[in-house]
PDB file of N, CA and C in Angstrom:
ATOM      1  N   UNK A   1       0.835  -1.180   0.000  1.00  0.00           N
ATOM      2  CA  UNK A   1       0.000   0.000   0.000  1.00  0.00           C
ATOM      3  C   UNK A   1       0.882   1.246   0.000  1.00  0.00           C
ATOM      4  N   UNK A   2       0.583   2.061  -0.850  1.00  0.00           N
ATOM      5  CA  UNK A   2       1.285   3.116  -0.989  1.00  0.00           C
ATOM      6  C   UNK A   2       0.867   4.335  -0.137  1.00  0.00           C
ATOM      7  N   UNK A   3       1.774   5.488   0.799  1.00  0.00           N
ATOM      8  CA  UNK A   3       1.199   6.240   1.652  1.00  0.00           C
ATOM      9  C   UNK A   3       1.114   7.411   0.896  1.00  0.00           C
ATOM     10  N   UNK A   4      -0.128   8.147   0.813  1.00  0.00           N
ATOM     11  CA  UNK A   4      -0.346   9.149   0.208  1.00  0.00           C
ATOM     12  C   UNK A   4       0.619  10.537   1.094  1.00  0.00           C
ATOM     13  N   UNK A   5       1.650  11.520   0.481  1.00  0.00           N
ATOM     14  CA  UNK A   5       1.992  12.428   1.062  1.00  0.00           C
ATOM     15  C   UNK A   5       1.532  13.585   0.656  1.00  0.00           C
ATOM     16  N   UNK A   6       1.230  14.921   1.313  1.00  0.00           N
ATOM     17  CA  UNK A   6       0.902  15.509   0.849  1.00  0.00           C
ATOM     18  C   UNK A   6       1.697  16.764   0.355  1.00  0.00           C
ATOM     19  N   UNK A   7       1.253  17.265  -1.004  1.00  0.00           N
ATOM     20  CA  UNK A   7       2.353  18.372  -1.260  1.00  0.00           C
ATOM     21  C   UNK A   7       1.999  19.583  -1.363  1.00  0.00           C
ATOM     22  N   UNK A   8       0.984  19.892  -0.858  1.00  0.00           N
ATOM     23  CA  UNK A   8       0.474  21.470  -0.954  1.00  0.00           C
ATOM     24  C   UNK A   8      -0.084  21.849   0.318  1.00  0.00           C
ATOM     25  N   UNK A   9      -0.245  22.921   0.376  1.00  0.00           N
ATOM     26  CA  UNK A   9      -0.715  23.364   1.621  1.00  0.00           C
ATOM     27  C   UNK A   9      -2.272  22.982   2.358  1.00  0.00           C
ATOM     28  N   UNK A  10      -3.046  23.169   0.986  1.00  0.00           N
ATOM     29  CA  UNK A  10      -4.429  22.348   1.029  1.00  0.00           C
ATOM     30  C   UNK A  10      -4.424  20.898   1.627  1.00  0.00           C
ATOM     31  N   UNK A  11      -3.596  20.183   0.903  1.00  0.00           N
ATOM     32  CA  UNK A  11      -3.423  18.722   1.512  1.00  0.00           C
ATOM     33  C   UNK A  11      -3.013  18.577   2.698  1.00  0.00           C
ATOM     34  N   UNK A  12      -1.733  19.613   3.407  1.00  0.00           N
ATOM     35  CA  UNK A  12      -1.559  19.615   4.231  1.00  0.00           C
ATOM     36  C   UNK A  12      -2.465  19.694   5.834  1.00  0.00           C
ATOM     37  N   UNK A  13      -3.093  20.826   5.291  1.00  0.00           N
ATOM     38  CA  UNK A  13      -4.573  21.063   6.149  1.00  0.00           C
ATOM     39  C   UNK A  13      -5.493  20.294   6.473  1.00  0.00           C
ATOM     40  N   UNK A  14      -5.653  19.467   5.424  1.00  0.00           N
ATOM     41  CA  UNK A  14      -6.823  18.613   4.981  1.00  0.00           C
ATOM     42  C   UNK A  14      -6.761  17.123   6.249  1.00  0.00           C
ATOM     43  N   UNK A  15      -5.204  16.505   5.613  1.00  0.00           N
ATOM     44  CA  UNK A  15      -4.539  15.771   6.605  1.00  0.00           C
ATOM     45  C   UNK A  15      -4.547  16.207   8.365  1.00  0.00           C
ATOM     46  N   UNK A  16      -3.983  17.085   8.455  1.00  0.00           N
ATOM     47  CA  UNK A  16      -4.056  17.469   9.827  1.00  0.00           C
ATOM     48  C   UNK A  16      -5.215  17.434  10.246  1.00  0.00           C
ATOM     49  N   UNK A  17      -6.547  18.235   9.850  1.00  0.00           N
ATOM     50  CA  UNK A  17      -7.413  18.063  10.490  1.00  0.00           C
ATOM     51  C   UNK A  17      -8.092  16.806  10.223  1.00  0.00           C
ATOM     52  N   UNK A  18      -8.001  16.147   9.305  1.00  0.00           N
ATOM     53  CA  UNK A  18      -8.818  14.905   9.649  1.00  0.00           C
ATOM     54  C   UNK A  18      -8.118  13.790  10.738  1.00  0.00           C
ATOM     55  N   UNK A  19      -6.788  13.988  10.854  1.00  0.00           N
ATOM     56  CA  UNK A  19      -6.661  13.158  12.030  1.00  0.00           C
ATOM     57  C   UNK A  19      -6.781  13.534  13.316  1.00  0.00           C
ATOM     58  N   UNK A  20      -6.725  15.077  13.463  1.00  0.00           N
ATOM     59  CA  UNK A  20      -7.496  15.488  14.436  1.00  0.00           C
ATOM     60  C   UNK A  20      -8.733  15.312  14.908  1.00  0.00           C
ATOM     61  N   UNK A  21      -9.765  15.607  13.633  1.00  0.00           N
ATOM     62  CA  UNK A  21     -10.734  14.850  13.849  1.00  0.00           C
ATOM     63  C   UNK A  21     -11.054  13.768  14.563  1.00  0.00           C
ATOM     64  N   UNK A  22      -9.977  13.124  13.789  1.00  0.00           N
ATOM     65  CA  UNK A  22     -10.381  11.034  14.055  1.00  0.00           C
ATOM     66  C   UNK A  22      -9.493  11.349  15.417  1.00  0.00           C
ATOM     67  N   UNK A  23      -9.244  11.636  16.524  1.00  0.00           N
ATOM     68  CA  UNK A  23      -9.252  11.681  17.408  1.00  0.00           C
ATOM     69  C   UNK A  23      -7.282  11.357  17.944  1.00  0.00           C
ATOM     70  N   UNK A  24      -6.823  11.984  16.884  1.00  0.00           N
ATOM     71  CA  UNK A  24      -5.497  11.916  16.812  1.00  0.00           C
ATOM     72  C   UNK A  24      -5.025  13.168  17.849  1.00  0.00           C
ATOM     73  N   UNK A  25      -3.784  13.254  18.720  1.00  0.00           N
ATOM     74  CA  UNK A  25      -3.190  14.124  19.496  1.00  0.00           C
ATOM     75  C   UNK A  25      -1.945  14.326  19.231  1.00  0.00           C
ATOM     76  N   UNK A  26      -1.793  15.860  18.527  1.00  0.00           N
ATOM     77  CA  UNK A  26      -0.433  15.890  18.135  1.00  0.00           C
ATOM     78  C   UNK A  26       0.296  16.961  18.684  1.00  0.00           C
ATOM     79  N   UNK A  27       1.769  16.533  19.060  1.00  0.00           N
ATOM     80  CA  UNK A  27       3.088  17.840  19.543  1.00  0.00           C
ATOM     81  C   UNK A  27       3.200  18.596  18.011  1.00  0.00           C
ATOM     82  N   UNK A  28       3.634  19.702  18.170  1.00  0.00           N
ATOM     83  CA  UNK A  28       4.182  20.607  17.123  1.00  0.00           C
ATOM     84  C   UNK A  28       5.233  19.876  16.087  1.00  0.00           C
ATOM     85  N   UNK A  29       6.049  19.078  16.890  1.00  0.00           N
ATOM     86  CA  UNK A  29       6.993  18.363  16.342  1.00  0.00           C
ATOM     87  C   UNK A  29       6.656  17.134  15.690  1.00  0.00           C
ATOM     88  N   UNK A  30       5.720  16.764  16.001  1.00  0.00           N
ATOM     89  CA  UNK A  30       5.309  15.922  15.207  1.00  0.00           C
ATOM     90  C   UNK A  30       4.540  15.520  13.953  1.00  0.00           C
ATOM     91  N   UNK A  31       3.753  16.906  14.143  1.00  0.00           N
ATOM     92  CA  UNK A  31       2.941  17.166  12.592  1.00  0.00           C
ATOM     93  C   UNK A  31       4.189  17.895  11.903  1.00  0.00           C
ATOM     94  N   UNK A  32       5.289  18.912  12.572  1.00  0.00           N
ATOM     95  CA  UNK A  32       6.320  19.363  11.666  1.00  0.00           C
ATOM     96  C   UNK A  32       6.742  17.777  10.401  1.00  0.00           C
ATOM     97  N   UNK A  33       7.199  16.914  11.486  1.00  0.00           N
ATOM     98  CA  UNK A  33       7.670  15.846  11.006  1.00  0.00           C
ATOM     99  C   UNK A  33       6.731  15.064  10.023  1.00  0.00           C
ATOM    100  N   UNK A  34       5.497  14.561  10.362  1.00  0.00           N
ATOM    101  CA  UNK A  34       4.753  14.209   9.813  1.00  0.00           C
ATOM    102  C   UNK A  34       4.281  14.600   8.009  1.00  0.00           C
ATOM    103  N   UNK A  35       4.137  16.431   7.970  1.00  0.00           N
ATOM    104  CA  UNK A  35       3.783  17.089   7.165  1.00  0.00           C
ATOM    105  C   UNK A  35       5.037  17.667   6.530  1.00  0.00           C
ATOM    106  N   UNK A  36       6.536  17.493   7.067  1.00  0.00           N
ATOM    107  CA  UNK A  36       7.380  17.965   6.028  1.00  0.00           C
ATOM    108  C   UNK A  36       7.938  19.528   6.209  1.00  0.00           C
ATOM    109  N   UNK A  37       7.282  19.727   7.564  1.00  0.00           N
ATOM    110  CA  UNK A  37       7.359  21.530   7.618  1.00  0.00           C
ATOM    111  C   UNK A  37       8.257  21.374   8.820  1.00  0.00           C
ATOM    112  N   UNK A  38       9.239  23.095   8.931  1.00  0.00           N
ATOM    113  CA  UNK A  38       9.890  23.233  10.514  1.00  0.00           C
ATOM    114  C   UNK A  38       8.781  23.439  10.931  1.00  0.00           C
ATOM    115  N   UNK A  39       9.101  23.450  12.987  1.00  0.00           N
ATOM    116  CA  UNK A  39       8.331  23.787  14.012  1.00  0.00           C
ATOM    117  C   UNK A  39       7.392  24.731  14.030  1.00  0.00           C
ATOM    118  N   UNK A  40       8.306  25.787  13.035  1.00  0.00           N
ATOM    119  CA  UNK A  40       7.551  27.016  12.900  1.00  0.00           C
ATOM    120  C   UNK A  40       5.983  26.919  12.112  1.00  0.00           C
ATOM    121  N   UNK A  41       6.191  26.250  10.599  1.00  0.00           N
ATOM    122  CA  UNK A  41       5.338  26.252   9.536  1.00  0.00           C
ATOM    123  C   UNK A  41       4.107  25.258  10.734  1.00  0.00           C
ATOM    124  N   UNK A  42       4.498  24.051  11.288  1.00  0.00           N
ATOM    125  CA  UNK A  42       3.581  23.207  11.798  1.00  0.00           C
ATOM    126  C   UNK A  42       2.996  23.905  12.732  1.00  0.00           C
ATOM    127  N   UNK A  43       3.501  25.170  13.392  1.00  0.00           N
ATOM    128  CA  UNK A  43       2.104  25.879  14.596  1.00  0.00           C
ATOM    129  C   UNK A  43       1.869  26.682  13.793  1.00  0.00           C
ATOM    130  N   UNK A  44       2.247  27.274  12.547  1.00  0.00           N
ATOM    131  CA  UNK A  44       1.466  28.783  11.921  1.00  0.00           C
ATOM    132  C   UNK A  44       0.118  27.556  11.069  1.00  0.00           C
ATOM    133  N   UNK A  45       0.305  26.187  11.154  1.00  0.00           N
ATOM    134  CA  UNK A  45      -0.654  25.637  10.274  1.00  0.00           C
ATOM    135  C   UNK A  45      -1.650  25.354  11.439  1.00  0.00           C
ATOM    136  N   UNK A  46      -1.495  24.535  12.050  1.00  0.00           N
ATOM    137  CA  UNK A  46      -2.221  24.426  13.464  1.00  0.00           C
ATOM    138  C   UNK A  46      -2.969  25.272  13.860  1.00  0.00           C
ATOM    139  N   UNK A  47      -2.520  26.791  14.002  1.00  0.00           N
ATOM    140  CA  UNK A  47      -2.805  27.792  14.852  1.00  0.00           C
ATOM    141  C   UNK A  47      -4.182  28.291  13.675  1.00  0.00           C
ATOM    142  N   UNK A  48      -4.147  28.567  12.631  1.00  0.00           N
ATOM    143  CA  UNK A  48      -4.968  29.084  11.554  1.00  0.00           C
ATOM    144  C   UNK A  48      -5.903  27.560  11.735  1.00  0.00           C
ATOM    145  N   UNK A  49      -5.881  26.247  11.634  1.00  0.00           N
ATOM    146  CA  UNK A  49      -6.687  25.200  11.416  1.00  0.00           C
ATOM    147  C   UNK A  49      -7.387  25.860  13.017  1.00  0.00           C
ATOM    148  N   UNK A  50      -7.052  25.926  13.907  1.00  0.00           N
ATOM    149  CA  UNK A  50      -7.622  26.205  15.409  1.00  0.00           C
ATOM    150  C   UNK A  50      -8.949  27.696  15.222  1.00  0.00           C
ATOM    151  N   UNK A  51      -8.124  27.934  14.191  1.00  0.00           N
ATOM    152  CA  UNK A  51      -9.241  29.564  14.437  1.00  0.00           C
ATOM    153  C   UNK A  51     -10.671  29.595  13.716  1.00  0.00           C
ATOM    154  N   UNK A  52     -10.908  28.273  12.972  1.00  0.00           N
ATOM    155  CA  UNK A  52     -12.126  27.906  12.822  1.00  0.00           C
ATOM    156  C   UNK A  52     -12.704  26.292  13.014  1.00  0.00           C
ATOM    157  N   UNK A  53     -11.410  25.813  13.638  1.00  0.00           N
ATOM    158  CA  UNK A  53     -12.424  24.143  14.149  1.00  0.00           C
ATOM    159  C   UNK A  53     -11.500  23.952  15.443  1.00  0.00           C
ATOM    160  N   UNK A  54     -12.610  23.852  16.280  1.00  0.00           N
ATOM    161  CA  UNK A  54     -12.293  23.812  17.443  1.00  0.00           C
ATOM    162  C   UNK A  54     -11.195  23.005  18.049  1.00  0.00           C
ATOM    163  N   UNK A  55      -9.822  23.091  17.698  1.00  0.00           N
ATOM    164  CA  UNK A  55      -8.684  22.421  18.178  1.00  0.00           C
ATOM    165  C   UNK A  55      -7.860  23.314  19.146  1.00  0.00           C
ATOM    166  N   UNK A  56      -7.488  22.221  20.199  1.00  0.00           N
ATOM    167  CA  UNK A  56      -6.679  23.711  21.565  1.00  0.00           C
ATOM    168  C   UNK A  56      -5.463  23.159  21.161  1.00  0.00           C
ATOM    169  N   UNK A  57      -4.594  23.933  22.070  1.00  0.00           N
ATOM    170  CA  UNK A  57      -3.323  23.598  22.894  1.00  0.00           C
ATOM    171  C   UNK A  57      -2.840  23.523  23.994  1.00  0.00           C
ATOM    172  N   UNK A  58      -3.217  22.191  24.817  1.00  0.00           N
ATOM    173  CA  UNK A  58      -3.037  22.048  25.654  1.00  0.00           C
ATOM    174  C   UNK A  58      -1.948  21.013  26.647  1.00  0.00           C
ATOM    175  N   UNK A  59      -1.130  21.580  27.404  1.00  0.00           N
ATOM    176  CA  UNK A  59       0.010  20.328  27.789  1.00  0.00           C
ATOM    177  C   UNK A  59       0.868  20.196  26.816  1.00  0.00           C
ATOM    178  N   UNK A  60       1.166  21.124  25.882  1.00  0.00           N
ATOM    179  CA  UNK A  60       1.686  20.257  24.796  1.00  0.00           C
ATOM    180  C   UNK A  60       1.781  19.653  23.595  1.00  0.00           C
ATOM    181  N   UNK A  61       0.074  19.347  23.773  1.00  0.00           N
ATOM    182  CA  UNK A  61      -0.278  18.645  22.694  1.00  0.00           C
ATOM    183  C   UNK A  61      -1.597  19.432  21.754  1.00  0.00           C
ATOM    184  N   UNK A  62      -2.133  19.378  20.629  1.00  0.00           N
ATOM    185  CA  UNK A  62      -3.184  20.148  19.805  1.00  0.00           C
ATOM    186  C   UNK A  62      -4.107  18.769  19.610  1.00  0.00           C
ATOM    187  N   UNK A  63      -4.890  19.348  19.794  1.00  0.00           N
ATOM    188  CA  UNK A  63      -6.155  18.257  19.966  1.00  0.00           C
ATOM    189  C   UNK A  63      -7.517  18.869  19.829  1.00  0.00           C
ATOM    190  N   UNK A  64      -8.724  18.094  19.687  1.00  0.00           N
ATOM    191  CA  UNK A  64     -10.290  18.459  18.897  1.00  0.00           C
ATOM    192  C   UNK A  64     -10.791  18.649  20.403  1.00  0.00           C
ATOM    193  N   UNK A  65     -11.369  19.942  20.513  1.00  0.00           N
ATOM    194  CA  UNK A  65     -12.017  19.989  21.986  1.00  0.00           C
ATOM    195  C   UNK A  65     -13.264  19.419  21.770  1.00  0.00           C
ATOM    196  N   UNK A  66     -13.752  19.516  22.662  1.00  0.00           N
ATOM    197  CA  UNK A  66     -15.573  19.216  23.324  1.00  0.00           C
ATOM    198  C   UNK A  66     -15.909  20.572  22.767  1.00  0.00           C
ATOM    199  N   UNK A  67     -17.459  19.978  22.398  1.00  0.00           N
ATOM    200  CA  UNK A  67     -18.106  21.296  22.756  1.00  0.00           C
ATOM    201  C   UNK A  67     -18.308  21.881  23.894  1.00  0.00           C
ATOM    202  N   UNK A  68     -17.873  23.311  23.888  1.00  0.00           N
ATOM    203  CA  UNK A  68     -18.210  23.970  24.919  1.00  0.00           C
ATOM    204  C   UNK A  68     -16.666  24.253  26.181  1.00  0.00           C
ATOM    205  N   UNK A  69     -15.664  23.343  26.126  1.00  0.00           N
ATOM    206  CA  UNK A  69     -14.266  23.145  26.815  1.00  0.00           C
ATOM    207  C   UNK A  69     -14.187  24.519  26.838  1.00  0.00           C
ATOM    208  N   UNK A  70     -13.686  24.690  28.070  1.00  0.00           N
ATOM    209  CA  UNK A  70     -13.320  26.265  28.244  1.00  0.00           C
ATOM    210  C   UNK A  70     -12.034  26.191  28.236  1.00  0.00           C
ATOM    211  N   UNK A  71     -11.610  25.793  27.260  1.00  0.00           N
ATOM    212  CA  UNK A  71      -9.565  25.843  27.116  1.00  0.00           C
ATOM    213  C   UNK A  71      -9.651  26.156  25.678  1.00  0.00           C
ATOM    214  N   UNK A  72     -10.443  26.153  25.236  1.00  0.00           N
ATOM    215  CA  UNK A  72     -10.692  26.862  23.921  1.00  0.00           C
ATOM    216  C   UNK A  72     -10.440  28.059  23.798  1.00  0.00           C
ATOM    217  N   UNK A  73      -8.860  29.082  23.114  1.00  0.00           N
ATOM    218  CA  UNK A  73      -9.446  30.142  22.961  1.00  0.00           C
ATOM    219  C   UNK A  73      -7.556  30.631  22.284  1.00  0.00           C
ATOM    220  N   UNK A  74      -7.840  31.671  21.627  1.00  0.00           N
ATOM    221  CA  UNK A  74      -6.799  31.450  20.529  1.00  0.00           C
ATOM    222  C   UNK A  74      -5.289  31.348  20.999  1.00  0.00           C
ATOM    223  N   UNK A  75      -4.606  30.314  19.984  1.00  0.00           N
ATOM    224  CA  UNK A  75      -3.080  29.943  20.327  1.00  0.00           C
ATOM    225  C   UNK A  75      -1.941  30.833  20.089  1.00  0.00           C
ATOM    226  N   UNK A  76      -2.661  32.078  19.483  1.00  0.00           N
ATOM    227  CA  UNK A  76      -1.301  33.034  18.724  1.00  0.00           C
ATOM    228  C   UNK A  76      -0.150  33.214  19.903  1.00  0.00           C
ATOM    229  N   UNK A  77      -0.666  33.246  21.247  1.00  0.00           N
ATOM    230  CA  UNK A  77       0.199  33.654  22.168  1.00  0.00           C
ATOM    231  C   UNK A  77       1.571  32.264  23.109  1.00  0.00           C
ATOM    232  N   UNK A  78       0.931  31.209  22.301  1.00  0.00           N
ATOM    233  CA  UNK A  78       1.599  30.015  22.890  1.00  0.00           C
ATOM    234  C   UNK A  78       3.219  29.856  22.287  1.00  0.00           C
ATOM    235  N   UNK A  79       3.495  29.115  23.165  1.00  0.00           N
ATOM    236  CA  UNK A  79       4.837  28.791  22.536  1.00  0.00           C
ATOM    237  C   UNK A  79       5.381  27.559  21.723  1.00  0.00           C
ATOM    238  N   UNK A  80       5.932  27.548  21.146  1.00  0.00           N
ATOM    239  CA  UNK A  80       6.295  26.175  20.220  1.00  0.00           C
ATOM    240  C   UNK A  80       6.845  25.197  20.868  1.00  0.00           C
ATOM    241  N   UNK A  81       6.324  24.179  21.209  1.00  0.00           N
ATOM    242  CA  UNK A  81       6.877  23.274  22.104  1.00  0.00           C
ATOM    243  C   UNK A  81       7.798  22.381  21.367  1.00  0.00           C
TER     244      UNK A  81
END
């Protein structure tokens, strides 16, 4: 089976949030790694996916909140772990 990678930014997005979705928990460093981007590119992607589907940063990790989680609320000010 061949693993689909993605090469555009769209794909990139697309990927991230659907495994977020599916209930995936990811470090900065690891979607960097995952998606091909430095630390940097993987929270400026994160941080924009967060500002319209409900994903936090919390502990560490970026993850799909609950409705309603009051840890919800924007990441611009966090640091790159």
């Amino acid at each position: 089976m061949t693993t689909i990678q993605p090469e555009v930014t769209t794909e990139r997005v697309a990927m991230i949030t659907f495994l977020l979705c599916s209930g995936r928990r990811f470090r900065t460093a690891e979607v960097a790694a995952l998606m091909g981007l430095t630390r940097q590119g993987a929270y400026a992607q994160l941080a924009r996916i967060a500002r319209v589907v409900p994903v936090v940063l919390d502990g560490g990790e970026w993850f799909l909140a609950n409705p309603g989680d009051s840890r919800q609320q924007p990441v611009d000010g966090e640091m790159i772990e």
